[in-house]
PDB file of N, CA and C in Angstrom:
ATOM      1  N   UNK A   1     -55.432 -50.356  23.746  1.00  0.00           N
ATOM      2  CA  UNK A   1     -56.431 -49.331  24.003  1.00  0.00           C
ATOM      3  C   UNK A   1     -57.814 -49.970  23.930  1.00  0.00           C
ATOM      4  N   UNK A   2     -58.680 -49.860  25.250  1.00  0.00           N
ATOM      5  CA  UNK A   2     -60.171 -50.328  24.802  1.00  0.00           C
ATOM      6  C   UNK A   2     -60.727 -49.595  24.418  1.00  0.00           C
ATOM      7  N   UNK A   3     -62.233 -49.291  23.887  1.00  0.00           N
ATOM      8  CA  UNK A   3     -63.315 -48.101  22.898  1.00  0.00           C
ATOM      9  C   UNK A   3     -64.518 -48.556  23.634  1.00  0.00           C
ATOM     10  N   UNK A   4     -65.221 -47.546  23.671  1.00  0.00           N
ATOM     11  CA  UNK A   4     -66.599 -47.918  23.369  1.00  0.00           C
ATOM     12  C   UNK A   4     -67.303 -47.563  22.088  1.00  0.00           C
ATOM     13  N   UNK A   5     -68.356 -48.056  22.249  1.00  0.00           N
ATOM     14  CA  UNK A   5     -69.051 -47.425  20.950  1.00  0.00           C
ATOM     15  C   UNK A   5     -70.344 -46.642  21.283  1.00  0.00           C
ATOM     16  N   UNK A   6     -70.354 -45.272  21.084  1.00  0.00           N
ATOM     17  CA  UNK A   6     -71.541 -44.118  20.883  1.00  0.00           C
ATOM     18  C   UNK A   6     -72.077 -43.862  19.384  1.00  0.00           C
ATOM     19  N   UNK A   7     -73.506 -43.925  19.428  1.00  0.00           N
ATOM     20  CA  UNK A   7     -74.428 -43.761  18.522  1.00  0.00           C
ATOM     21  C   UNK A   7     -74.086 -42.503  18.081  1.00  0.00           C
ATOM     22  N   UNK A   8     -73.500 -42.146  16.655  1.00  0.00           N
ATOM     23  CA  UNK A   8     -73.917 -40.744  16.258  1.00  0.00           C
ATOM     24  C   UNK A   8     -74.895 -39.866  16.642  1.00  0.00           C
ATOM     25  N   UNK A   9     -76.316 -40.972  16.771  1.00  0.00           N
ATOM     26  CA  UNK A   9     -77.511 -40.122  16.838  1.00  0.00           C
ATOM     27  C   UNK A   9     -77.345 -39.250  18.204  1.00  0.00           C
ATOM     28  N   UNK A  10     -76.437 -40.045  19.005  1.00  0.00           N
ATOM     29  CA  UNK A  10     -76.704 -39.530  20.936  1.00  0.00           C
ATOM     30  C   UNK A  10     -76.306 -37.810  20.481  1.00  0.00           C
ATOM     31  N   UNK A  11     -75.544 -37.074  19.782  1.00  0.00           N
ATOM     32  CA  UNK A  11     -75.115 -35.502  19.231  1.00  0.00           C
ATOM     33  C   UNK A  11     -76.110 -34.826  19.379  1.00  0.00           C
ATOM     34  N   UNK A  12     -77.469 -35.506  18.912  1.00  0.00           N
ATOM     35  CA  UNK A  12     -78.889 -34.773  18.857  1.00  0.00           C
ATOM     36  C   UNK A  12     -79.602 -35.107  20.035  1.00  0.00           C
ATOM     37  N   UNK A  13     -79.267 -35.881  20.995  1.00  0.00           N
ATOM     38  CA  UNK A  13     -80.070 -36.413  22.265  1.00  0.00           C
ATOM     39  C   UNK A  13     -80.321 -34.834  23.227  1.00  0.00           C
ATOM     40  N   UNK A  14     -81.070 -34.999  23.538  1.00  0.00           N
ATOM     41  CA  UNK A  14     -81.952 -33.802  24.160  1.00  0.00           C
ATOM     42  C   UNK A  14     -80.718 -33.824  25.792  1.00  0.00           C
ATOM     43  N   UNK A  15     -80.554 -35.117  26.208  1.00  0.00           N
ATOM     44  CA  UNK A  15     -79.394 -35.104  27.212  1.00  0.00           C
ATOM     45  C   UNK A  15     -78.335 -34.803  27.008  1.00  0.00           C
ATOM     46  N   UNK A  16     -77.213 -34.988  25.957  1.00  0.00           N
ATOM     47  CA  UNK A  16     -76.416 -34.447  25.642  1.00  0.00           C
ATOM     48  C   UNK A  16     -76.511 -32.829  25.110  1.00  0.00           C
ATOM     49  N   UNK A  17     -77.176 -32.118  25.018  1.00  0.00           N
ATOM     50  CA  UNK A  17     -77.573 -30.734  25.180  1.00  0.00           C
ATOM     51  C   UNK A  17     -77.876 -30.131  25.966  1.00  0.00           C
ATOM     52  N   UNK A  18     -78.421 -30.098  26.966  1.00  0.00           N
ATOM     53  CA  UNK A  18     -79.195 -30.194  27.784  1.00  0.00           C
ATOM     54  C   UNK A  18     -78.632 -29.265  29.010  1.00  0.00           C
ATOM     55  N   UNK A  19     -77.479 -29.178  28.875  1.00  0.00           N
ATOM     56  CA  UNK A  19     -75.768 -28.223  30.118  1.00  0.00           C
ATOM     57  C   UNK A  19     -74.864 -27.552  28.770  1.00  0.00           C
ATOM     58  N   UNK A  20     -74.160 -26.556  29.738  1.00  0.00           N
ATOM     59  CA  UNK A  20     -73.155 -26.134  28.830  1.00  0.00           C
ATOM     60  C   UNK A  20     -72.034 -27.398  28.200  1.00  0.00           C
ATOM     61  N   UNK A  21     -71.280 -27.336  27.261  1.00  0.00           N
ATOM     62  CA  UNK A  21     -70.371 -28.309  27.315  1.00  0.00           C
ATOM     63  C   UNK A  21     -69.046 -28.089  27.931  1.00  0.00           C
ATOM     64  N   UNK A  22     -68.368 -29.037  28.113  1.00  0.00           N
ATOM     65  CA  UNK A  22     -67.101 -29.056  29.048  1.00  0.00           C
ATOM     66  C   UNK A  22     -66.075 -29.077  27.243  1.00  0.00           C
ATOM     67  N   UNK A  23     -64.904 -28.738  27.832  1.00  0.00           N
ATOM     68  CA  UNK A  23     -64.186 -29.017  26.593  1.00  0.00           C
ATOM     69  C   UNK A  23     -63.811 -30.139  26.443  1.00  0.00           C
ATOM     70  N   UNK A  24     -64.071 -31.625  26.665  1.00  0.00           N
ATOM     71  CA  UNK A  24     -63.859 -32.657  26.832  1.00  0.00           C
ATOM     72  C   UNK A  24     -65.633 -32.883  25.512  1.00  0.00           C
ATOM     73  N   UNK A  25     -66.589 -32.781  26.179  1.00  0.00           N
ATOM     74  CA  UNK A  25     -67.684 -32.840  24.943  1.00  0.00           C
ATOM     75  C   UNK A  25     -67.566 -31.891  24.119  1.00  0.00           C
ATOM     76  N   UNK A  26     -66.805 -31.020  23.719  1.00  0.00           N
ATOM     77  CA  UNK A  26     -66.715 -30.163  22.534  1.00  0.00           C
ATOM     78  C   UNK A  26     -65.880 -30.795  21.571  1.00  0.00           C
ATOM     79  N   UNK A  27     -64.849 -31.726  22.148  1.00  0.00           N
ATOM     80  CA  UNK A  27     -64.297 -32.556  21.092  1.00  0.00           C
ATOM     81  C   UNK A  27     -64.822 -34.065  21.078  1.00  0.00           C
ATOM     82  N   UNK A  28     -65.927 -34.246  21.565  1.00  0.00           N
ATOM     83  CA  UNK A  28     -66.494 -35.658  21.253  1.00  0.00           C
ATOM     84  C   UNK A  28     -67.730 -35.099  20.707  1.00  0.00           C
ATOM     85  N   UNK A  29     -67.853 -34.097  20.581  1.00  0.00           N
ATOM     86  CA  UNK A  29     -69.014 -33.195  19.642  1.00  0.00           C
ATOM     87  C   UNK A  29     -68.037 -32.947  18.474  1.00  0.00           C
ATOM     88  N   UNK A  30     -67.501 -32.326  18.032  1.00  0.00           N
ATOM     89  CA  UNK A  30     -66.664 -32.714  17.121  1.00  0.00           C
ATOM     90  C   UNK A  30     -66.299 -34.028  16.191  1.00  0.00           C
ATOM     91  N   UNK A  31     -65.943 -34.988  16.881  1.00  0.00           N
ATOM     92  CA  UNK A  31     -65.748 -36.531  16.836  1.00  0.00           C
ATOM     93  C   UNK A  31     -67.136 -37.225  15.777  1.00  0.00           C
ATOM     94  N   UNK A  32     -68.325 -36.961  16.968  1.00  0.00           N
ATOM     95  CA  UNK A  32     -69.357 -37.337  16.406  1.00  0.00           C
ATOM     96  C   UNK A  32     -70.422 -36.697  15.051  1.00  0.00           C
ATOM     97  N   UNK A  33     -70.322 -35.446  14.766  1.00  0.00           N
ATOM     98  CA  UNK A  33     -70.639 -34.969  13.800  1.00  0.00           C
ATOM     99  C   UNK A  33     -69.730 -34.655  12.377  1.00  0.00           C
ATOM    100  N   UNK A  34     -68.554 -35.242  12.874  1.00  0.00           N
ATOM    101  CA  UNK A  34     -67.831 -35.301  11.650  1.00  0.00           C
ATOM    102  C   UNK A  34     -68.234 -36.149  10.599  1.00  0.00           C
ATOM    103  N   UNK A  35     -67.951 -36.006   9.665  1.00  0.00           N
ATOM    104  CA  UNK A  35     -68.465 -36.684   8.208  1.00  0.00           C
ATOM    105  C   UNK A  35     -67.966 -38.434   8.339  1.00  0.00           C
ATOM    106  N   UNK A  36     -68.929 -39.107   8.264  1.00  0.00           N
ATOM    107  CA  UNK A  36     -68.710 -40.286   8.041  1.00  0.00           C
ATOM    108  C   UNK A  36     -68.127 -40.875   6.235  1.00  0.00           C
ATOM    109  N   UNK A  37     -68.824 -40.036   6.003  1.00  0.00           N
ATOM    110  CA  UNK A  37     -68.878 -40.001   4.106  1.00  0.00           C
ATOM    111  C   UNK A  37     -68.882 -38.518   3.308  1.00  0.00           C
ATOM    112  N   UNK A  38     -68.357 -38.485   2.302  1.00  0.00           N
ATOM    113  CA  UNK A  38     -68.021 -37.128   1.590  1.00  0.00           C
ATOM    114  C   UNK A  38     -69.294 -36.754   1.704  1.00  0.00           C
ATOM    115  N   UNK A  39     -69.707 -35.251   1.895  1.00  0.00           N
ATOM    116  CA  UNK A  39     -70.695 -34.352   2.501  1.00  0.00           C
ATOM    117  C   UNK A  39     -70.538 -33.277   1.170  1.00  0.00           C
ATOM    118  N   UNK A  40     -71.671 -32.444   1.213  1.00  0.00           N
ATOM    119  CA  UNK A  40     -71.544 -31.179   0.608  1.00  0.00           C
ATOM    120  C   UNK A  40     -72.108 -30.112   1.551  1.00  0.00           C
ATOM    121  N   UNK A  41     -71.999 -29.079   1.413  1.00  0.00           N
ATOM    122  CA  UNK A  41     -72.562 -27.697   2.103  1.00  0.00           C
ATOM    123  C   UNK A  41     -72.495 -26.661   1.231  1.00  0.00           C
ATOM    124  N   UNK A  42     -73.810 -26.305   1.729  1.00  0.00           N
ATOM    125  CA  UNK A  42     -74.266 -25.243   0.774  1.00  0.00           C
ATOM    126  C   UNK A  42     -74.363 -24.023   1.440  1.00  0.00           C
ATOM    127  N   UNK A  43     -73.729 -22.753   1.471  1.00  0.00           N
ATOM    128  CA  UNK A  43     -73.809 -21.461   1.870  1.00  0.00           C
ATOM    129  C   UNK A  43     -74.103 -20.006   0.402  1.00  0.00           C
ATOM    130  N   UNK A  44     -75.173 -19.644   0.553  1.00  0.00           N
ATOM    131  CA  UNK A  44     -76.036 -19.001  -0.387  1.00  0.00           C
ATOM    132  C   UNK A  44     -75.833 -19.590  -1.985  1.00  0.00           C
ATOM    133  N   UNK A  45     -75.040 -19.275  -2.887  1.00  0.00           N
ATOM    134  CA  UNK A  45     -75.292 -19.531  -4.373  1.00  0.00           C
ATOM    135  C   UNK A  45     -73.880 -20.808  -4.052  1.00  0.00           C
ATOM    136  N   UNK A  46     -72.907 -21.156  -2.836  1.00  0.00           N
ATOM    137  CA  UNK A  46     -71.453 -21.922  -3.238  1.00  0.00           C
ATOM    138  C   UNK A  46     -71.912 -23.143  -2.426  1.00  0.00           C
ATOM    139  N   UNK A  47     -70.960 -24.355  -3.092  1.00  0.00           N
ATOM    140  CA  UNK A  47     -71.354 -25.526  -2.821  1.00  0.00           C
ATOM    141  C   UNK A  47     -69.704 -25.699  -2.211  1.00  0.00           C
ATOM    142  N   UNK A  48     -69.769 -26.355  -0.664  1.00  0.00           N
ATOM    143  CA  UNK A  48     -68.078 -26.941  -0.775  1.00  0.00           C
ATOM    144  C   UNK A  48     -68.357 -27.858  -0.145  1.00  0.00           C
ATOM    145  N   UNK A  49     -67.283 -29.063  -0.759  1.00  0.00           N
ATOM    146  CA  UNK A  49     -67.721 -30.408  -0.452  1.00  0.00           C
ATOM    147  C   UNK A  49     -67.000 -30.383   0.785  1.00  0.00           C
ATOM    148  N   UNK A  50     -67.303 -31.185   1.605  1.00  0.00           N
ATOM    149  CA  UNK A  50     -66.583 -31.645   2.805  1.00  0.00           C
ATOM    150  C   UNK A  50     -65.971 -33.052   3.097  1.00  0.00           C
ATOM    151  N   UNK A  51     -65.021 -32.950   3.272  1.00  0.00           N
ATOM    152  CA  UNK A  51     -64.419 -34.570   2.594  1.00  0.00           C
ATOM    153  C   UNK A  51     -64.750 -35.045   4.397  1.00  0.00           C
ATOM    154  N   UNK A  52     -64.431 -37.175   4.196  1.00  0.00           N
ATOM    155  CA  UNK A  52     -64.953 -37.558   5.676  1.00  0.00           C
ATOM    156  C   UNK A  52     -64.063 -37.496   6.315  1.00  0.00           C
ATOM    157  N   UNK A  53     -64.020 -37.697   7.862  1.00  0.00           N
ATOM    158  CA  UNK A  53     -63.553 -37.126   8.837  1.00  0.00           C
ATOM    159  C   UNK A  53     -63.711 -35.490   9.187  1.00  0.00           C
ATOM    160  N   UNK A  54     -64.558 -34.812   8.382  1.00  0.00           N
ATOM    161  CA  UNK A  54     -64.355 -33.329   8.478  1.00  0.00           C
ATOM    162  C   UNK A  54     -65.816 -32.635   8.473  1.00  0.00           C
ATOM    163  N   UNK A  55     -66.156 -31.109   9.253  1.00  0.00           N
ATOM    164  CA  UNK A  55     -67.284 -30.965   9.360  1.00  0.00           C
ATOM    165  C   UNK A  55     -66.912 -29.498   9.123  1.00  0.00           C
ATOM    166  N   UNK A  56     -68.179 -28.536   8.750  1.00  0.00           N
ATOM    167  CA  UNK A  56     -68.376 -27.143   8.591  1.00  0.00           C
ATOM    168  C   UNK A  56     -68.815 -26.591   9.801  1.00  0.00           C
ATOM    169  N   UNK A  57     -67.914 -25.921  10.714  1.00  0.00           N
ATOM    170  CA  UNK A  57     -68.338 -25.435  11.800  1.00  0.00           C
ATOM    171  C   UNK A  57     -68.542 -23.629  11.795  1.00  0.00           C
ATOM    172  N   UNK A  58     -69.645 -23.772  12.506  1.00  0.00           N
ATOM    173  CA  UNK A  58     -70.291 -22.090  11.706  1.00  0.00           C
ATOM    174  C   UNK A  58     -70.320 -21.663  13.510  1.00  0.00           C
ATOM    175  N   UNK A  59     -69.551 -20.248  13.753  1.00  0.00           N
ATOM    176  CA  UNK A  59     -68.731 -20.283  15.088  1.00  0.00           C
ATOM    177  C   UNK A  59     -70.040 -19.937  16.208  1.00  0.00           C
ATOM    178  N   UNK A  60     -71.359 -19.110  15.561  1.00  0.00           N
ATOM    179  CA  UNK A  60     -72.735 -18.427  16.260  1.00  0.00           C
ATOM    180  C   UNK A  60     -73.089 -19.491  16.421  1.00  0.00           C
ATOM    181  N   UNK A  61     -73.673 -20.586  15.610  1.00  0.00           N
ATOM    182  CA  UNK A  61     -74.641 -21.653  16.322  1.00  0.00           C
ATOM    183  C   UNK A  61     -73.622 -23.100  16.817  1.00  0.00           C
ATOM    184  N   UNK A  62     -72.744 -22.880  16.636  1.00  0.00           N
ATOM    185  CA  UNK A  62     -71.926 -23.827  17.595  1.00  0.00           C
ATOM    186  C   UNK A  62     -71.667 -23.707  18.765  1.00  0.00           C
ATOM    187  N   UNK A  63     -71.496 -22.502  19.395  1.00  0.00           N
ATOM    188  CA  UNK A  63     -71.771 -21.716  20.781  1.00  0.00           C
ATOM    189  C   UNK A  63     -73.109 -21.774  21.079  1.00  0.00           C
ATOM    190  N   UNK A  64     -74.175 -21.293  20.403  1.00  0.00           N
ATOM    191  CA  UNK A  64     -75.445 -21.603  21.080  1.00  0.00           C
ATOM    192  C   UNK A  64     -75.388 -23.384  21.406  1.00  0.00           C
ATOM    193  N   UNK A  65     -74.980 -24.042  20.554  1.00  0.00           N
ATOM    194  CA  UNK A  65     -74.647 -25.934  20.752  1.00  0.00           C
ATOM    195  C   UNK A  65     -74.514 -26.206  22.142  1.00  0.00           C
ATOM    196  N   UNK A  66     -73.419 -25.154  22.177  1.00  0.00           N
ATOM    197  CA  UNK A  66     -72.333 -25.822  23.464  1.00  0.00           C
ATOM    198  C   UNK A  66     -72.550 -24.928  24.798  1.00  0.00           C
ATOM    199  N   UNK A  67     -73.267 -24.053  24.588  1.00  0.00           N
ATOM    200  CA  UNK A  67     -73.556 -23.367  25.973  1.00  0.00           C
ATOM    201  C   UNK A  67     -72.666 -22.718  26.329  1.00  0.00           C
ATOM    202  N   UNK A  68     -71.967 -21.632  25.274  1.00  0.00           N
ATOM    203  CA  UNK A  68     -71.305 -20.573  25.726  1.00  0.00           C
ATOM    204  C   UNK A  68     -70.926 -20.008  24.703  1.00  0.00           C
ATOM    205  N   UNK A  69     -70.067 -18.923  24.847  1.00  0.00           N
ATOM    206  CA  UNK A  69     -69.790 -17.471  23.272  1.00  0.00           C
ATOM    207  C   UNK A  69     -69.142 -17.975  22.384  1.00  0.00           C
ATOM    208  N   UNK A  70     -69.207 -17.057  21.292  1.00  0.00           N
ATOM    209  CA  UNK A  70     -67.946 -17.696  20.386  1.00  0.00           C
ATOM    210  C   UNK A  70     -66.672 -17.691  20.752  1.00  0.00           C
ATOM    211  N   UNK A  71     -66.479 -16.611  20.867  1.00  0.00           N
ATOM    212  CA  UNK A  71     -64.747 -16.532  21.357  1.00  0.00           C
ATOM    213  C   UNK A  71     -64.407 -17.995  22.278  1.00  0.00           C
ATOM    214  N   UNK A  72     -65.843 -18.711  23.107  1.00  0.00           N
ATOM    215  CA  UNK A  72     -64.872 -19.694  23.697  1.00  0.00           C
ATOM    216  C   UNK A  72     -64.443 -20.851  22.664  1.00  0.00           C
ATOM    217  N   UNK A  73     -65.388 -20.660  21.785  1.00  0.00           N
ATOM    218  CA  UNK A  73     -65.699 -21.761  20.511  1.00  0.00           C
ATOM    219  C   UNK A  73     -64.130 -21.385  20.109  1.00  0.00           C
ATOM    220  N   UNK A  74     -63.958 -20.157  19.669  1.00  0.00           N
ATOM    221  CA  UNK A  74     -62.436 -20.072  18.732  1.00  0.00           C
ATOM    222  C   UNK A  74     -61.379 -20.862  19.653  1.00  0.00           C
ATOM    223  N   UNK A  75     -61.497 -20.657  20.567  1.00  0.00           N
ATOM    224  CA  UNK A  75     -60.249 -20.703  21.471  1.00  0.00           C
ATOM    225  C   UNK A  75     -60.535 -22.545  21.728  1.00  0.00           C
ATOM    226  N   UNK A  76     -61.637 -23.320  22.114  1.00  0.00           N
ATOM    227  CA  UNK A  76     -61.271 -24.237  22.285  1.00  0.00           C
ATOM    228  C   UNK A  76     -60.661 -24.932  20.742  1.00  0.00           C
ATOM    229  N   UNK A  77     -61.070 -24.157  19.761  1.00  0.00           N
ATOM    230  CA  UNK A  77     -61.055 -24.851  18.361  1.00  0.00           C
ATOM    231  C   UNK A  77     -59.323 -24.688  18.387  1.00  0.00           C
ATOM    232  N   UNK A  78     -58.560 -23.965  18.809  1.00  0.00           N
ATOM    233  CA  UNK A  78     -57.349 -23.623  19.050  1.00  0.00           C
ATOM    234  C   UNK A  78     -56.434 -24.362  19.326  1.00  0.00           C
ATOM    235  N   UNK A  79     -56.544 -24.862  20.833  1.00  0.00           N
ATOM    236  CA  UNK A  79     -56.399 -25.754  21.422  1.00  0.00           C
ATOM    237  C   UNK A  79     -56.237 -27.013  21.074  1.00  0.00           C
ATOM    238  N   UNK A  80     -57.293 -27.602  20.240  1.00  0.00           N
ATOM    239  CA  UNK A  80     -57.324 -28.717  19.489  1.00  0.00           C
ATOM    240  C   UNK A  80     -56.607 -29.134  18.466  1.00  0.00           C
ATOM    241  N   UNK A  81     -56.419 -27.538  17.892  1.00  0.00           N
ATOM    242  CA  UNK A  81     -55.573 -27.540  16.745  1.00  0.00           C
ATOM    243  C   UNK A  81     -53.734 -27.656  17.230  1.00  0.00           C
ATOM    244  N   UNK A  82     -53.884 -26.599  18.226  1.00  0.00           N
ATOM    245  CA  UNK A  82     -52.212 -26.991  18.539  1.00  0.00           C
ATOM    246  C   UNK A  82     -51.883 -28.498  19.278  1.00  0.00           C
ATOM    247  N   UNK A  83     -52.995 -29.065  19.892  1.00  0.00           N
ATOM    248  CA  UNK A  83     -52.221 -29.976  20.298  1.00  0.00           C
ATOM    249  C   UNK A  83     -52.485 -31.181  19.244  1.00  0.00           C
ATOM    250  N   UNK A  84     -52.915 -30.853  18.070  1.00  0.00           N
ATOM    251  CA  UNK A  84     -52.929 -31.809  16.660  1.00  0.00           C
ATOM    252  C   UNK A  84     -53.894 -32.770  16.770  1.00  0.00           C
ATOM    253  N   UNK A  85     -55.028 -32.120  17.090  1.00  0.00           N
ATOM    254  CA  UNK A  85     -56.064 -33.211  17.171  1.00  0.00           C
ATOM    255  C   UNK A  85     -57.466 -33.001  16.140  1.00  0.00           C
ATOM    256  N   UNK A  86     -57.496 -31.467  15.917  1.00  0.00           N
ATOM    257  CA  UNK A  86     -58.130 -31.179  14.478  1.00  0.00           C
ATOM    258  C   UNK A  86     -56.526 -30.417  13.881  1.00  0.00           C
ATOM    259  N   UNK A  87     -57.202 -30.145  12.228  1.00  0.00           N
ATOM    260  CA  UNK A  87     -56.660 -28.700  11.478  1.00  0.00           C
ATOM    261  C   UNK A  87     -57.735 -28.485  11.096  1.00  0.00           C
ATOM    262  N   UNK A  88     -57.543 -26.723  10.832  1.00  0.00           N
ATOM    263  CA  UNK A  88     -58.806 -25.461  10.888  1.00  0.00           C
ATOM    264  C   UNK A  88     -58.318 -25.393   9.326  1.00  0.00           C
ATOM    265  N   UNK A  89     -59.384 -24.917   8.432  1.00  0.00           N
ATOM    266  CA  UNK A  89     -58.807 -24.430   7.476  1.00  0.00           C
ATOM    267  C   UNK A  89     -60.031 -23.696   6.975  1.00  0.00           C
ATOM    268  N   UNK A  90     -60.329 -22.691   6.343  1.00  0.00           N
ATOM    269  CA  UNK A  90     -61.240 -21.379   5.870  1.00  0.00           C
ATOM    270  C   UNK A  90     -61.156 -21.964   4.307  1.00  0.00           C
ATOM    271  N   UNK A  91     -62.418 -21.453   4.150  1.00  0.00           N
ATOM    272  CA  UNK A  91     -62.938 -21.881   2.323  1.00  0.00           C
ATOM    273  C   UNK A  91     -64.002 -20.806   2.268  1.00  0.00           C
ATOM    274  N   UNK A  92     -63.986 -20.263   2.010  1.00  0.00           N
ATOM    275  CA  UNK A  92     -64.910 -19.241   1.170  1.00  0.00           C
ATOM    276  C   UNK A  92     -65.770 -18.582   2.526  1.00  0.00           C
ATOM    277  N   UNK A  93     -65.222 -18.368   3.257  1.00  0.00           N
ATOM    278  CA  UNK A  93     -65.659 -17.730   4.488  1.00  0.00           C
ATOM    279  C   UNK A  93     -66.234 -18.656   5.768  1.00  0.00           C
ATOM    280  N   UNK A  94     -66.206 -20.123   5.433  1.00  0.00           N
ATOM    281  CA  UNK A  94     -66.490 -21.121   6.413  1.00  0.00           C
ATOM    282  C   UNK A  94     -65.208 -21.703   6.957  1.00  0.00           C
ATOM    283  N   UNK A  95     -65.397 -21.920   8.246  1.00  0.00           N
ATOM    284  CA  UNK A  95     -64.506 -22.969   8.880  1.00  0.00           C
ATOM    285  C   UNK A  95     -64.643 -24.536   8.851  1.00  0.00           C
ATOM    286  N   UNK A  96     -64.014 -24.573   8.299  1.00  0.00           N
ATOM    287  CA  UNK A  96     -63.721 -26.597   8.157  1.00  0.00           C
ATOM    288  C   UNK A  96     -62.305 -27.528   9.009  1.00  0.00           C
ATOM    289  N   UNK A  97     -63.172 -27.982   9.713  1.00  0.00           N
ATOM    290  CA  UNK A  97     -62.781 -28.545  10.603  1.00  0.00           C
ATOM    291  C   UNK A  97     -62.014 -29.704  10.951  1.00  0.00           C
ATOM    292  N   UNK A  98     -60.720 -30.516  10.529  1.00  0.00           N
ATOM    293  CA  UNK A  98     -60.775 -31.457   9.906  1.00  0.00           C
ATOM    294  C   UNK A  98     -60.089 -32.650  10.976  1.00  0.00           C
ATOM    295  N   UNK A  99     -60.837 -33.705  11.426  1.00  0.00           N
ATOM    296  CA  UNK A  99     -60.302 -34.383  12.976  1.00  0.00           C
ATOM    297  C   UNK A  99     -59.012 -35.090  12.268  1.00  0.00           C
ATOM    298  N   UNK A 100     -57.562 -35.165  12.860  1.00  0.00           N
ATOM    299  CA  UNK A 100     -56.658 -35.608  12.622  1.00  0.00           C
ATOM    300  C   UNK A 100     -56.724 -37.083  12.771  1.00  0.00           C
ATOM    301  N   UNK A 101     -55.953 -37.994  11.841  1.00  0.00           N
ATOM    302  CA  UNK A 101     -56.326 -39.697  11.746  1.00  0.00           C
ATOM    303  C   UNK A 101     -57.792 -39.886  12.329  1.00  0.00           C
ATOM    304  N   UNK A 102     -58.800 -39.265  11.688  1.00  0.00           N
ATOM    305  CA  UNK A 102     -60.327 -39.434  12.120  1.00  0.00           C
ATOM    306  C   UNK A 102     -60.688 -41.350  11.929  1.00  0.00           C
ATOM    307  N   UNK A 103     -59.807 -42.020  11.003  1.00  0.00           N
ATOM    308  CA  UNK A 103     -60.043 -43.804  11.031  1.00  0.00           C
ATOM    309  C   UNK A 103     -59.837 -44.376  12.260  1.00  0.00           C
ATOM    310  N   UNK A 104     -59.058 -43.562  13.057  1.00  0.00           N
ATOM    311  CA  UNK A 104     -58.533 -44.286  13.933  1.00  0.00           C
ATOM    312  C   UNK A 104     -60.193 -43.801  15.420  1.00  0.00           C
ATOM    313  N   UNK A 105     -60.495 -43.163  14.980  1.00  0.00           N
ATOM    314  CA  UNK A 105     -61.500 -42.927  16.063  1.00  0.00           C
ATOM    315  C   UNK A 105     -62.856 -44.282  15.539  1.00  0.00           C
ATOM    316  N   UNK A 106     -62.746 -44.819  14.575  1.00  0.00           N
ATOM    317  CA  UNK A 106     -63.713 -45.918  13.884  1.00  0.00           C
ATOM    318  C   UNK A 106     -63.669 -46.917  14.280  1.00  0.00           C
ATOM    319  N   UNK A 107     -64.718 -47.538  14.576  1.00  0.00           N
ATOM    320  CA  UNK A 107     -64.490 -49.616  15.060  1.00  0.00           C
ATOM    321  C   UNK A 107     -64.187 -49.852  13.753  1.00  0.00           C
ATOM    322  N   UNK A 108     -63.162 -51.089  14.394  1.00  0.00           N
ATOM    323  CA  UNK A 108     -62.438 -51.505  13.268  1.00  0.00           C
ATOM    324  C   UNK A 108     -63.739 -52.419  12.105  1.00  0.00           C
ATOM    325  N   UNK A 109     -63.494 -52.497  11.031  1.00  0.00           N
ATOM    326  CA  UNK A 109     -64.158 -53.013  10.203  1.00  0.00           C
ATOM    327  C   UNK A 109     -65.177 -52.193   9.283  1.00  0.00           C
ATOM    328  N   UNK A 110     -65.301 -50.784   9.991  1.00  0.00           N
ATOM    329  CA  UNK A 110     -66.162 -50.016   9.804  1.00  0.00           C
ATOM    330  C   UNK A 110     -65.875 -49.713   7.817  1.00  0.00           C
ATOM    331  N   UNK A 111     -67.286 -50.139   7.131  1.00  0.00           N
ATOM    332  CA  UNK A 111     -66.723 -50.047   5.649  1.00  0.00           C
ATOM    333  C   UNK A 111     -67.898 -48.670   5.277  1.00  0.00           C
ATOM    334  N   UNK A 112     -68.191 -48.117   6.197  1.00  0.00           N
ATOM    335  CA  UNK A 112     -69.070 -46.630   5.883  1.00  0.00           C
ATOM    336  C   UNK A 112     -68.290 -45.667   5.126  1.00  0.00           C
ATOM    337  N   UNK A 113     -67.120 -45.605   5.685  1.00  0.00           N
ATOM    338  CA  UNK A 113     -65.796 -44.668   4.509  1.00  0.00           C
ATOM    339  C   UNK A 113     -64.516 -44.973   5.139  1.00  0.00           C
ATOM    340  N   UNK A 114     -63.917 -43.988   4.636  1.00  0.00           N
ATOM    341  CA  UNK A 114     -62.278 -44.091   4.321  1.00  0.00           C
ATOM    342  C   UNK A 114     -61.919 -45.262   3.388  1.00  0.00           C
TER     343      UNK A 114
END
């Protein structure tokens, strides 16, 4: 298998925003904002950590992200999940997102985590 390598930062690039997303960039949006290193999140008085490979996806401004409703957000999040490429799992009213063998999406050598 060959790779390339994309800058985390490109997630925030004004070009990569810029169109609705295809479901092909909803999971390399995914990919790229996942936790490199154990994370925390904070939603009013609760703290939940987010372990790496995994991100807090909040379903209103992830649709505004991607250039379309939530419901498409649930449904592509669906998708991903049945064909085993994230698992979804709920914590205190958030969705956590968690990319399946997320090391394997890493250049090798990478000593940032896992």
């Amino acid at each position: 298998m060959s790779s390339i390598l994309i800058d985390r930062d490109f997630a925030g690039d004004g070009l990569w925003l810029s169109d609705k997303f295809t479901q092909a960039q909803m999971w390399l949006d995914i990919l790229l904002r996942a936790n490199i290193k154990i994370g925390t999140y904070r939603r009013g008085k609760h703290f939940v950590t987010v372990p790496v490979g995994s991100l807090v996806l909040v379903t209103r401004s992830t649709a505004k992200r991607w250039g379309c409703e939530e419901k498409d957000v649930n449904r592509v999040l669906h998708i991903l999940a049945v064909v085993g490429f994230i698992k979804l799992k709920e914590h205190k009213g958030l969705s956590i997102v968690d990319v399946v063998n997320f090391q394997n999406y890493l250049p090798e050598g990478n000593n940032e985590c896992c």
